[in-house]
C-alpha atoms as a PDB file:
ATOM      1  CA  UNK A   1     191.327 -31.288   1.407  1.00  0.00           C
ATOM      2  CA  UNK A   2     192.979 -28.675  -0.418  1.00  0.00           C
ATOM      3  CA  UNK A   3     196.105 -30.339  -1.386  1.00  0.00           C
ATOM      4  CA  UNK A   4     193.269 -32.777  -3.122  1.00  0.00           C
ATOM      5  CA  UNK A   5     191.494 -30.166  -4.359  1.00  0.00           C
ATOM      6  CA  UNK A   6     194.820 -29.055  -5.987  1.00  0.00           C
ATOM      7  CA  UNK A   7     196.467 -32.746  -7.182  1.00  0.00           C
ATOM      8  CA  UNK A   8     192.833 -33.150  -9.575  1.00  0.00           C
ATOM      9  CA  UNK A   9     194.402 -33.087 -13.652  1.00  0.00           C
ATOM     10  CA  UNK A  10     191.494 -31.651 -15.064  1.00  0.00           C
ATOM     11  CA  UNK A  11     191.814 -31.086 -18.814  1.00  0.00           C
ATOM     12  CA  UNK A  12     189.530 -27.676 -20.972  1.00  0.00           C
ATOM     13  CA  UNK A  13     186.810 -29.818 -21.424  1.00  0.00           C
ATOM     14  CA  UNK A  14     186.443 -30.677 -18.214  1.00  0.00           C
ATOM     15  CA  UNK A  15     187.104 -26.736 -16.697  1.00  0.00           C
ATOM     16  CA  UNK A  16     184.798 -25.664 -18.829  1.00  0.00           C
ATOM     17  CA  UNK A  17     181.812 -28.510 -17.440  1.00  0.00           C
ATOM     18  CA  UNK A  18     183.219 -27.843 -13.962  1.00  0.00           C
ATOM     19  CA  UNK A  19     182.557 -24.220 -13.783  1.00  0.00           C
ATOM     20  CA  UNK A  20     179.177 -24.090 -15.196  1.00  0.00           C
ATOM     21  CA  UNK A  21     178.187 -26.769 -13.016  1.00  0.00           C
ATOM     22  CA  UNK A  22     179.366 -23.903  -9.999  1.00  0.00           C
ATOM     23  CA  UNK A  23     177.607 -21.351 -11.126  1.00  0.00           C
ATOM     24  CA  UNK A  24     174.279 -23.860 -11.595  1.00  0.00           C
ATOM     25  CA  UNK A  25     175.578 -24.747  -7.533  1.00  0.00           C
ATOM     26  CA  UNK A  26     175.306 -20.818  -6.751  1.00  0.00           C
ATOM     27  CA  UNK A  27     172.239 -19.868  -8.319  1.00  0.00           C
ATOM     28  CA  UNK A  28     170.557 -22.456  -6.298  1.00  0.00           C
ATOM     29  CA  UNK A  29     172.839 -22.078  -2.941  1.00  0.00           C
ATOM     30  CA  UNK A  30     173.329 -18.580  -0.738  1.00  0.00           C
ATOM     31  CA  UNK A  31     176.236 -20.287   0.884  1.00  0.00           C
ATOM     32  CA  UNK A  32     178.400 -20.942  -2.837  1.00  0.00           C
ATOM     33  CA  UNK A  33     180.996 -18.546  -3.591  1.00  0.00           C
ATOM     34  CA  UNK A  34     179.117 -17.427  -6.793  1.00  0.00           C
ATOM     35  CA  UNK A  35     176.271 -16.582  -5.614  1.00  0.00           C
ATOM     36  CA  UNK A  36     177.065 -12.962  -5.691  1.00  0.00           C
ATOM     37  CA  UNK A  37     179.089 -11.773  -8.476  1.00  0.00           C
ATOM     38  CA  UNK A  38     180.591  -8.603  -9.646  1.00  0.00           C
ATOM     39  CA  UNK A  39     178.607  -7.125 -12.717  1.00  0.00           C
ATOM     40  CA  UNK A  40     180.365  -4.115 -14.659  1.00  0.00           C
ATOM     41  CA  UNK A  41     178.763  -1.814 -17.432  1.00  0.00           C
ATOM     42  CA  UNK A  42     179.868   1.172 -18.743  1.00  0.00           C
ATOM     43  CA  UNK A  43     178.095   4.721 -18.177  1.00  0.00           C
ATOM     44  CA  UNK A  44     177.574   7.181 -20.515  1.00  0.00           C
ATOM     45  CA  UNK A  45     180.953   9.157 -19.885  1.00  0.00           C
ATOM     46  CA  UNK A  46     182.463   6.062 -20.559  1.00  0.00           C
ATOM     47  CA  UNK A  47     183.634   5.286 -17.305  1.00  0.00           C
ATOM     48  CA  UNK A  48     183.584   1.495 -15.975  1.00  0.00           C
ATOM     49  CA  UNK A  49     180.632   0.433 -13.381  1.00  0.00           C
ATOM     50  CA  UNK A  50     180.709  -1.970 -10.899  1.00  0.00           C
ATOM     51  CA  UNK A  51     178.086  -3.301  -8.546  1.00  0.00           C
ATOM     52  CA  UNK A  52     177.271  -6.686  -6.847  1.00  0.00           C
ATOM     53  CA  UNK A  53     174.788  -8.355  -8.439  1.00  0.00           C
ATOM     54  CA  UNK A  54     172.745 -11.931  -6.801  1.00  0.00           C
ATOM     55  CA  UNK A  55     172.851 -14.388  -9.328  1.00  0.00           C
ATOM     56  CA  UNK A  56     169.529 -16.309  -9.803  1.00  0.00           C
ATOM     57  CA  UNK A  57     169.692 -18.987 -12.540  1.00  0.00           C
ATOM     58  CA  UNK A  58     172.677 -20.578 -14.325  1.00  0.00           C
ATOM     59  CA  UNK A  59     172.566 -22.722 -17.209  1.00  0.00           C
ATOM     60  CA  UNK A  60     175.625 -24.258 -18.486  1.00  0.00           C
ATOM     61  CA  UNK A  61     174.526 -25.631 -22.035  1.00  0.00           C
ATOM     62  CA  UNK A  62     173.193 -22.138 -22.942  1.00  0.00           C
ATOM     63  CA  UNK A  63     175.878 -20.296 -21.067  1.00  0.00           C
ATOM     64  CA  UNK A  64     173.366 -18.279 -19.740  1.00  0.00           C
ATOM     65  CA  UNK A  65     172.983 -16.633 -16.565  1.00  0.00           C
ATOM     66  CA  UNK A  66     169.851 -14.027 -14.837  1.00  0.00           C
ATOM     67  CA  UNK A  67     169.766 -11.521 -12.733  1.00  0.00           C
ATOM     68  CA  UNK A  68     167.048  -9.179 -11.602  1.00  0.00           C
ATOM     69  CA  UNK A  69     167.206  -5.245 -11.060  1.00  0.00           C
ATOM     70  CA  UNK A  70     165.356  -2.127 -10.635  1.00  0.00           C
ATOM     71  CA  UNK A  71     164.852  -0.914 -14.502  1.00  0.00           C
ATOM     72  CA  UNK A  72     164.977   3.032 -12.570  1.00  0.00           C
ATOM     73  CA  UNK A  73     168.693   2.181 -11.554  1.00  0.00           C
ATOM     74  CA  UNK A  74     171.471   3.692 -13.882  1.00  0.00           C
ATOM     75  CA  UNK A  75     172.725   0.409 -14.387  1.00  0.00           C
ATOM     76  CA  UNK A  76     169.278  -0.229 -16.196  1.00  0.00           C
ATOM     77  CA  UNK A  77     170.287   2.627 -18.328  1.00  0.00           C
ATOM     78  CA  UNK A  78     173.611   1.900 -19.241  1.00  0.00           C
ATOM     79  CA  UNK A  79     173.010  -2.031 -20.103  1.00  0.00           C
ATOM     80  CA  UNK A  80     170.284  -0.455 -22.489  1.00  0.00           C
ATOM     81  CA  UNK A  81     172.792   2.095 -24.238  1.00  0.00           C
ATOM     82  CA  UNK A  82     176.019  -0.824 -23.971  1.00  0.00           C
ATOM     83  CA  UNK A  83     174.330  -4.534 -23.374  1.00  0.00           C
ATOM     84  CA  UNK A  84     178.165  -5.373 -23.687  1.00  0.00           C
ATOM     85  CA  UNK A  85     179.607  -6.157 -20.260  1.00  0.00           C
ATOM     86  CA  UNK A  86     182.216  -8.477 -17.834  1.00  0.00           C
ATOM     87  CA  UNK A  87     180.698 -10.657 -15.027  1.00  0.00           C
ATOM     88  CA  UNK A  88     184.009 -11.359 -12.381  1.00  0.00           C
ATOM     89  CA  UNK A  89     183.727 -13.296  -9.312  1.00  0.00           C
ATOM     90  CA  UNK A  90     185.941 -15.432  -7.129  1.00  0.00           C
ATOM     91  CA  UNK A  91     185.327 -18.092  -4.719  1.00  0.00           C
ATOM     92  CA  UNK A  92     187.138 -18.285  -1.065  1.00  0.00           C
ATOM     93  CA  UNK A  93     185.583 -21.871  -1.221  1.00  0.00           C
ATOM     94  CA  UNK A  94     187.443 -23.293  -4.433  1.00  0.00           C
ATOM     95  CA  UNK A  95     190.058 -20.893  -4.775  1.00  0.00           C
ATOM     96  CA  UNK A  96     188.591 -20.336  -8.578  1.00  0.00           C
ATOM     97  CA  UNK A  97     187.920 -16.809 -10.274  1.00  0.00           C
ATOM     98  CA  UNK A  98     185.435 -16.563 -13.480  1.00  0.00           C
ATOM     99  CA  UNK A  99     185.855 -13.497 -15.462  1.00  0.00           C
ATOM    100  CA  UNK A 100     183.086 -13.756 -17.753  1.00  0.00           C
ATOM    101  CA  UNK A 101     182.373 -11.482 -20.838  1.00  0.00           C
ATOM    102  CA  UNK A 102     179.389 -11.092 -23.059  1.00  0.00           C
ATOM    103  CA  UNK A 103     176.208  -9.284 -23.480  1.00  0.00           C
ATOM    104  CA  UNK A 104     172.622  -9.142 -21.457  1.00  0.00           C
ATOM    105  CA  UNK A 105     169.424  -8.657 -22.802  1.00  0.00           C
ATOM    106  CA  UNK A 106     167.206  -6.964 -21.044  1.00  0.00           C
ATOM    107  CA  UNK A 107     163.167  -7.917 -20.450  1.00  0.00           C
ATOM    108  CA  UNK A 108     161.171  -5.038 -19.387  1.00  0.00           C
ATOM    109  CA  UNK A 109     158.741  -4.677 -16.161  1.00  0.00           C
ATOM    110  CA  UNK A 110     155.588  -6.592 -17.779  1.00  0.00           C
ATOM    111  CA  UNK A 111     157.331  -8.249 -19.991  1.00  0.00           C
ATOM    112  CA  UNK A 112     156.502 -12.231 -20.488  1.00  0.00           C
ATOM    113  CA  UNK A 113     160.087 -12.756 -18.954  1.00  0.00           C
ATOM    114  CA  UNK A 114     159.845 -10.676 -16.416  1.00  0.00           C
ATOM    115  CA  UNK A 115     156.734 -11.508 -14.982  1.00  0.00           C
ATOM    116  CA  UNK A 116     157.623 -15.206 -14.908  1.00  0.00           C
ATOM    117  CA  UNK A 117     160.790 -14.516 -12.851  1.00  0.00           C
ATOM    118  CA  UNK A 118     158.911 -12.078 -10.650  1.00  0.00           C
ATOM    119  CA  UNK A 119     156.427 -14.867  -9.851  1.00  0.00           C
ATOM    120  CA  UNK A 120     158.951 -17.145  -8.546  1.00  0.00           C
ATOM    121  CA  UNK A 121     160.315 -14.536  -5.936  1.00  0.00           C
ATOM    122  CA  UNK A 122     159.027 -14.661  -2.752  1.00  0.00           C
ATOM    123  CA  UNK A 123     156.889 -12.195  -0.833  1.00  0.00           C
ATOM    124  CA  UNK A 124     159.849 -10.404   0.958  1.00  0.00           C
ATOM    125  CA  UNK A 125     162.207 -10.087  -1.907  1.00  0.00           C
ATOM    126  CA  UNK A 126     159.689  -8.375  -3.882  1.00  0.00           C
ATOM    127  CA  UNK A 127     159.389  -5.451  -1.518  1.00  0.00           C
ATOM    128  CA  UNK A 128     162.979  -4.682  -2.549  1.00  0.00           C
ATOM    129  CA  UNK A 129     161.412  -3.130  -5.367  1.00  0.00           C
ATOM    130  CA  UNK A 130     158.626  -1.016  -3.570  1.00  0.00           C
ATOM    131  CA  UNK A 131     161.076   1.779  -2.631  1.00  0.00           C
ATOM    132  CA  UNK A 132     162.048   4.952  -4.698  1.00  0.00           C
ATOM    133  CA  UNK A 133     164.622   5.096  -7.468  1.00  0.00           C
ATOM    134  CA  UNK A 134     167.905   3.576  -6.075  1.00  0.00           C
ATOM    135  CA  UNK A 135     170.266   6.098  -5.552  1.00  0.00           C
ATOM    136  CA  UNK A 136     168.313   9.353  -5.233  1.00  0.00           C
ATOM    137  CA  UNK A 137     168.507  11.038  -1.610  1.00  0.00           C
ATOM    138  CA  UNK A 138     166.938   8.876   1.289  1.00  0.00           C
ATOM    139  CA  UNK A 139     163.719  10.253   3.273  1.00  0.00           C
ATOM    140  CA  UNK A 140     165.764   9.678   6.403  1.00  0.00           C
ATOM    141  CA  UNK A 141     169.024   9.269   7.829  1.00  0.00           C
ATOM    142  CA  UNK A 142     168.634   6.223   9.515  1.00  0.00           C
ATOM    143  CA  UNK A 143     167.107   2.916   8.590  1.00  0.00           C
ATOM    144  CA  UNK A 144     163.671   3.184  10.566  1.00  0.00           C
ATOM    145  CA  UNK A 145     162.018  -0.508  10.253  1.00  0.00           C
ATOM    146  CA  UNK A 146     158.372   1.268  11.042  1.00  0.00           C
ATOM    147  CA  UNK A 147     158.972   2.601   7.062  1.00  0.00           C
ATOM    148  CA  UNK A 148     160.553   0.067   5.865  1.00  0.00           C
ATOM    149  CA  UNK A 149     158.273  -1.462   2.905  1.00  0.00           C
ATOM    150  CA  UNK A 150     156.149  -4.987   4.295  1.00  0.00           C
ATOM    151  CA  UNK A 151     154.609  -7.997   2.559  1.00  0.00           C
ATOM    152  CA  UNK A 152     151.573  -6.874   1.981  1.00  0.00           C
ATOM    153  CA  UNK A 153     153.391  -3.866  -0.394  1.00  0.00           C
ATOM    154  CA  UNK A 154     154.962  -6.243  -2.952  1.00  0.00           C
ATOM    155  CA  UNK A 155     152.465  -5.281  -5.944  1.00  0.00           C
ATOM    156  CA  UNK A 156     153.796  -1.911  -5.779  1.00  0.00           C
ATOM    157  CA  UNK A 157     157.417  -3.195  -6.870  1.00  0.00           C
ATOM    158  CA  UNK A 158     156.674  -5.148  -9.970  1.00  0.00           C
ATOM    159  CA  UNK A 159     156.513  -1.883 -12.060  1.00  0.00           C
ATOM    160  CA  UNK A 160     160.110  -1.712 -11.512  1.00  0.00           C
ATOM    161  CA  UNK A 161     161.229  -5.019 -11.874  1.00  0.00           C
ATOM    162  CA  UNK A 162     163.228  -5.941 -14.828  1.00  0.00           C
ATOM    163  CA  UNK A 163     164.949  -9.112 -15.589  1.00  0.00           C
ATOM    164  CA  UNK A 164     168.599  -9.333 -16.739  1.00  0.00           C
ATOM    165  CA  UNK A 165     169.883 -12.357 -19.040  1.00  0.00           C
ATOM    166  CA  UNK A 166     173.705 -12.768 -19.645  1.00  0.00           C
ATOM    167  CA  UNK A 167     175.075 -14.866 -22.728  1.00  0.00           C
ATOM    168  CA  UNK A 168     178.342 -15.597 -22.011  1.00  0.00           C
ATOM    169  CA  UNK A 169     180.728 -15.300 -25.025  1.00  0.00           C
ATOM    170  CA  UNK A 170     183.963 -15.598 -22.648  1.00  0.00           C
ATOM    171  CA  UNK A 171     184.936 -17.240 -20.130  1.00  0.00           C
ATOM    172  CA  UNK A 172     188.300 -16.600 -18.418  1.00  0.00           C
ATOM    173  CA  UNK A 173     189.002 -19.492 -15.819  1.00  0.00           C
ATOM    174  CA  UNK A 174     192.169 -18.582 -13.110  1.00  0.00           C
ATOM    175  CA  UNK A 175     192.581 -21.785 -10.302  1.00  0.00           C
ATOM    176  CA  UNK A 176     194.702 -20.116  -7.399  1.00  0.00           C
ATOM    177  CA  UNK A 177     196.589 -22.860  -5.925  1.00  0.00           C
ATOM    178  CA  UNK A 178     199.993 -23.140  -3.436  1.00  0.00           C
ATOM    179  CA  UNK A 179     202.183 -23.723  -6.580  1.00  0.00           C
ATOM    180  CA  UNK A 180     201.335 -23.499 -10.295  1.00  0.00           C
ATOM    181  CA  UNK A 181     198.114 -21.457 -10.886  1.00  0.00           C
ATOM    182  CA  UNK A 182     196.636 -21.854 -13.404  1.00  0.00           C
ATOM    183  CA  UNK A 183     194.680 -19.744 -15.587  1.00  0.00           C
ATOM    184  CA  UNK A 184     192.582 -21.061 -19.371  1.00  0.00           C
ATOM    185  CA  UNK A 185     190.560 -19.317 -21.814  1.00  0.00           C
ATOM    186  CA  UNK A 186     187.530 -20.417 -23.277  1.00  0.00           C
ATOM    187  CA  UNK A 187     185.423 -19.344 -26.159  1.00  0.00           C
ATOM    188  CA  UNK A 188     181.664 -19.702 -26.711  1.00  0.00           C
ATOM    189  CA  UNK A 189     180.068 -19.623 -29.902  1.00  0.00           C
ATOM    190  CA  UNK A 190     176.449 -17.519 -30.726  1.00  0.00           C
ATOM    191  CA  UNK A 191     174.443 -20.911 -29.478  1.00  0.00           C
ATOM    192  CA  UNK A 192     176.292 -21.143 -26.715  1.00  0.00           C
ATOM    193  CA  UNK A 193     178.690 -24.413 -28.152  1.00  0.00           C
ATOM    194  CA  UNK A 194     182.511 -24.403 -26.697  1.00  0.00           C
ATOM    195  CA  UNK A 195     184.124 -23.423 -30.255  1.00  0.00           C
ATOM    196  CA  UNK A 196     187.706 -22.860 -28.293  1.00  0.00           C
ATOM    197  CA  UNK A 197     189.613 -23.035 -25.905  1.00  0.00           C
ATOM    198  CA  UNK A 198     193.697 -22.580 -24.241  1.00  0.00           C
ATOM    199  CA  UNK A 199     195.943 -22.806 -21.413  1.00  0.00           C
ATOM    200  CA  UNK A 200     197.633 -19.200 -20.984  1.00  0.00           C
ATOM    201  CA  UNK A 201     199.750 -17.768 -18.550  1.00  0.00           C
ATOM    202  CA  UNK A 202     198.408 -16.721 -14.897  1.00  0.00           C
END
């Protein structure tokens, strides 16, 4: 299967179609290798974040892809002082990396945006958000599941939900193969239109 995999001549155009149509695969799938990606920011010393980050929609024609956080997190803070930042992540499945750059916007807790992706989440996944401030000192040193937030909590968390939306302005594509990796380039315009793109070296 991989030798297959490997033997395919796919030209730019078709790299560039292929790999949005994985990460549209991953938003939808918890089994795709995409599905949780590496989003890094940079603080306010100027030193490089990095932090796994689910990814929950993907659309290719935009180049667009959304992520949710806790808007109390630092890397709510730093996105809002540097929107500028590099989405990386690398698939066991495919053998494929993405190294994406561009910039996110960020939609506030109440905002129209926000509270249309918070109503798609289900019960659970909004408890995520009940808790305090992520990364200030725990109330206890071991996970006891008789605090641990339930279902019936979720309202609590919406506050502190804020929706992340990436517009990719770069996309660097690296295939890992046996022999001959190969690695390509390509550049997205403001709308989101392929306005270049390159073969360079792995």
């Amino acid at each position: 299967m991989e030798a297959d995999h490997e033997a395919v001549p796919l030209n730019l155009a078709e790299i560039d179609a292929s790999a949005w149509r994985e990460l549209e695969t991953a938003a939808a799938s918890p089994r795709s290798g995409f599905r949780f990606l590496n989003l890094c920011s940079v603080d306010s010393e100027a030193r490089p974040q990095a932090r796994m980050v689910v990814l929950r929609r993907a659309d290719g024609p935009s180049r667009v892809l959304e992520f949710h956080t806790d808007s109390r997190s630092p890397k709510w803070r730093e996105l809002s002082a540097n929107p500028h930042v590099t989405i990386l992540g690398f698939s066991t499945q495919t053998r494929l990396q993405f190294r994406l750059q561009g910039v996110v916007e960020l939609h506030a807790p109440g905002s129209d945006q926000a509270n249309a992706a918070w109503d798609k989440l289900s019960a659970w996944t909004r408890t995520t958000y009940t808790g305090g401030p992520p990364g200030d000192e725990c109330a206890f040193d071991v996970i006891d599941e008789t605090v641990l937030p339930k279902p019936a909590d979720e309202a609590k968390g919406k506050p502190h939900f804020g929706l992340l939306i990436f517009r990719a302005r770069m996309l660097d594509w690296f295939e890992l193969r046996r022999q001959g990796n190969r690695r390509a380039l390509l550049i997205y315009d403001q709308a989101g239109a392929l306005a270049a793109c390159r073969w360079v070296n792995p």
